[in-house]
Protein backbone atom coordinates (compact mmCIF):
# COMPACT_ATOMS: atom_id res chain seq x y z
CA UNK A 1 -123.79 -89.89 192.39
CA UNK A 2 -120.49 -88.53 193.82
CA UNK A 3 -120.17 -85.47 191.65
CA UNK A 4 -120.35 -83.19 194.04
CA UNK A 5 -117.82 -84.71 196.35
CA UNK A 6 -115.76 -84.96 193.33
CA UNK A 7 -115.59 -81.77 191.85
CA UNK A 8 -115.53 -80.65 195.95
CA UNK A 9 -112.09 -82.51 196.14
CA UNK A 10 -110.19 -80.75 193.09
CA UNK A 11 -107.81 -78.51 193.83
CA UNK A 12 -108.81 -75.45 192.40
CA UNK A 13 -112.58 -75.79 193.77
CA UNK A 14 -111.54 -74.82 197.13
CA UNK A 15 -114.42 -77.46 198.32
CA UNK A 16 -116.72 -74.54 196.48
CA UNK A 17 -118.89 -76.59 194.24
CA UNK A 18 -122.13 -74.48 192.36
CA UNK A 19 -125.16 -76.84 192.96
CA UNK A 20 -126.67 -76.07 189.94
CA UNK A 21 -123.72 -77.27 187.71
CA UNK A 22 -123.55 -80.47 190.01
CA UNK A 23 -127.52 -81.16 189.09
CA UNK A 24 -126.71 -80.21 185.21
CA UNK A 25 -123.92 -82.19 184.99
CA UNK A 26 -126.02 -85.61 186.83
CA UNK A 27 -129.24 -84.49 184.55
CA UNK A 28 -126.74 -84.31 181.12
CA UNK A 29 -125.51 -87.98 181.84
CA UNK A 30 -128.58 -88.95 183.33
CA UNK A 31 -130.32 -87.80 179.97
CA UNK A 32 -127.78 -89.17 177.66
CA UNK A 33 -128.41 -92.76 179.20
CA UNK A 34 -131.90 -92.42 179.12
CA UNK A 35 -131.98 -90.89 175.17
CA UNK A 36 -129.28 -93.90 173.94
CA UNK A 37 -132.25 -96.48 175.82
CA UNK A 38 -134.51 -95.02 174.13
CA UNK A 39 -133.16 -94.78 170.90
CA UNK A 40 -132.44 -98.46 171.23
CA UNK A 41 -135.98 -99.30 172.33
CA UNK A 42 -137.45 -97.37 169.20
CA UNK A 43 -135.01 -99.67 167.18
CA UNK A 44 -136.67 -102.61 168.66
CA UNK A 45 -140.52 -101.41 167.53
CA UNK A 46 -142.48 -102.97 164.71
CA UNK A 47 -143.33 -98.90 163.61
CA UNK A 48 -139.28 -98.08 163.35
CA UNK A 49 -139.63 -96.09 160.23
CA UNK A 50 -141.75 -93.84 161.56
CA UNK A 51 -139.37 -93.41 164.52
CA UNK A 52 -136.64 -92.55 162.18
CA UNK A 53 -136.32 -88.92 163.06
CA UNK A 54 -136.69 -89.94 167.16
CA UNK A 55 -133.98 -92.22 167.23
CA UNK A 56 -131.96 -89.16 165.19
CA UNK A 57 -133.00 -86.70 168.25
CA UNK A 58 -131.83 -89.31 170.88
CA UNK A 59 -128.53 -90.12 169.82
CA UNK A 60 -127.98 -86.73 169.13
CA UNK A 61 -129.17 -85.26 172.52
CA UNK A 62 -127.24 -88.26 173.88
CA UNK A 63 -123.82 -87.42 172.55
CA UNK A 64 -124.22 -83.34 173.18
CA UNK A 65 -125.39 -84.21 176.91
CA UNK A 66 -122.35 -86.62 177.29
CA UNK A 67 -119.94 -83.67 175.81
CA UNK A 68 -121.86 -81.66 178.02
CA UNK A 69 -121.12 -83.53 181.30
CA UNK A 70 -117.71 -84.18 180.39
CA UNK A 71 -116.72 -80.24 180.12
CA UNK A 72 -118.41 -79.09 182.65
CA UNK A 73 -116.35 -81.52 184.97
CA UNK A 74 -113.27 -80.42 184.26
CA UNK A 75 -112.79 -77.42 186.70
CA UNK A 76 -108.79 -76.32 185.45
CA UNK A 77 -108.95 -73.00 184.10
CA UNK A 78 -112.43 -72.11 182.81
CA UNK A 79 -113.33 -70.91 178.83
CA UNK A 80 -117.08 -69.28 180.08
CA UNK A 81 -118.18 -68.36 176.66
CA UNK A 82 -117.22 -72.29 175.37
CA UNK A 83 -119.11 -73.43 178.72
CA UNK A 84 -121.74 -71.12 177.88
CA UNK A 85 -122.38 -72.05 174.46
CA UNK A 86 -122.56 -75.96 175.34
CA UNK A 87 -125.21 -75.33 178.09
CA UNK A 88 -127.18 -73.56 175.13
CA UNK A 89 -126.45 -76.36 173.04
CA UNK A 90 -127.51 -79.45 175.46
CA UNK A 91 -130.90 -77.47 176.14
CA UNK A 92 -131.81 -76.95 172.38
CA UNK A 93 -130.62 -80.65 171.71
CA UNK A 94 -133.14 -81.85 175.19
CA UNK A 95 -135.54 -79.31 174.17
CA UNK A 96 -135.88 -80.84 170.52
CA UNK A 97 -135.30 -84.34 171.49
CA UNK A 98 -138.47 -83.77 174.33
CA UNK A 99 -140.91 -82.43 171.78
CA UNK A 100 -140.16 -85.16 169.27
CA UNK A 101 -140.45 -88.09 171.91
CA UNK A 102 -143.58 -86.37 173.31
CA UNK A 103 -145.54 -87.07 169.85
CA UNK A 104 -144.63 -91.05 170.58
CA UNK A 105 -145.04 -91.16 174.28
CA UNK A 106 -149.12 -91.97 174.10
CA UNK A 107 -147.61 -95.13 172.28
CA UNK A 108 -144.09 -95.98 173.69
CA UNK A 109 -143.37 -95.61 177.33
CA UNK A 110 -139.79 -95.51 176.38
CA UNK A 111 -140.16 -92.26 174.65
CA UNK A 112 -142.52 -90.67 177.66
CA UNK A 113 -139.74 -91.50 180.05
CA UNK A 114 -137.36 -90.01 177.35
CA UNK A 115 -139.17 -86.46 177.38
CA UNK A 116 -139.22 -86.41 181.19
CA UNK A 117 -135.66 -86.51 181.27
CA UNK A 118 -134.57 -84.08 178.53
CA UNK A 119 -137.35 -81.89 179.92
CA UNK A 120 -135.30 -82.16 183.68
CA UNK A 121 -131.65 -81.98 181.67
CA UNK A 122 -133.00 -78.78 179.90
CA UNK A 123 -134.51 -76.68 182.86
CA UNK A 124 -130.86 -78.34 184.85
CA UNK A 125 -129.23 -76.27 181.74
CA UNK A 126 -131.08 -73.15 182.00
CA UNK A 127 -130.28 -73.18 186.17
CA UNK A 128 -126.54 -73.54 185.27
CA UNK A 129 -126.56 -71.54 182.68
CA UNK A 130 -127.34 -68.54 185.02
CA UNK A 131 -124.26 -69.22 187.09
CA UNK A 132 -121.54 -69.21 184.16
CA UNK A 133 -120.25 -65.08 184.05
């Protein structure tokens, strides 16, 4: 991805770009693409009731990732306890969304693939997290 050139080029960032909110912000939409594929793919397995509460924890770890992403690209002006609270937010939403698809992943690949990636978007949150003052 070109986020770091991106945020680089705006011209308040000074071509001073934190790597840790670059990685957060690739892991947050790399994890809400991964968590709407694999809500899909539960949708698509014979066992779908018993997936109910999986699908639940993807699209919702999906959408607050996506939010996620979105704010922490936007580098006018700053709101650090709004920034703050959001980073908190997508790593209890990939934290939850992880331990639920873990308890499928024996079974469904999808859902293995699923944990690895809100497992990487939730440590990306924690490292970001410890830049925001």
């Amino acid at each position: 991805m070109q986020t770091h050139e991106m945020l680089g080029s705006h011209p308040e960032s000074g071509g001073d770009v934190s790597d840790a909110l670059v990685r957060c912000i690739e892991a947050c939409l790399g994890c809400a693409q991964i968590c709407i594929s694999c809500a899909d793919a539960c949708l698509a397995e014979d066992m779908v009731q018993e997936l109910r509460q999986c699908i639940r924890l993807d699209l919702d770890c999906a959408d607050i990732c996506a939010i996620g992403a979105c704010v922490l690209s936007r580098r006018t002006g700053s709101n650090e306890e709004v920034v703050r609270k959001l980073l908190e937010a997508c790593r209890a939403a990939s934290s939850a969304c992880a331990i639920e698809c873990r308890r499928h992943s024996a079974r469904h690949e999808h859902c293995r693939l699923c944990a690895e990636a809100c497992d990487a978007c939730g440590q990306a949150c924690r490292r970001a997290l410890a830049t925001v003052h």
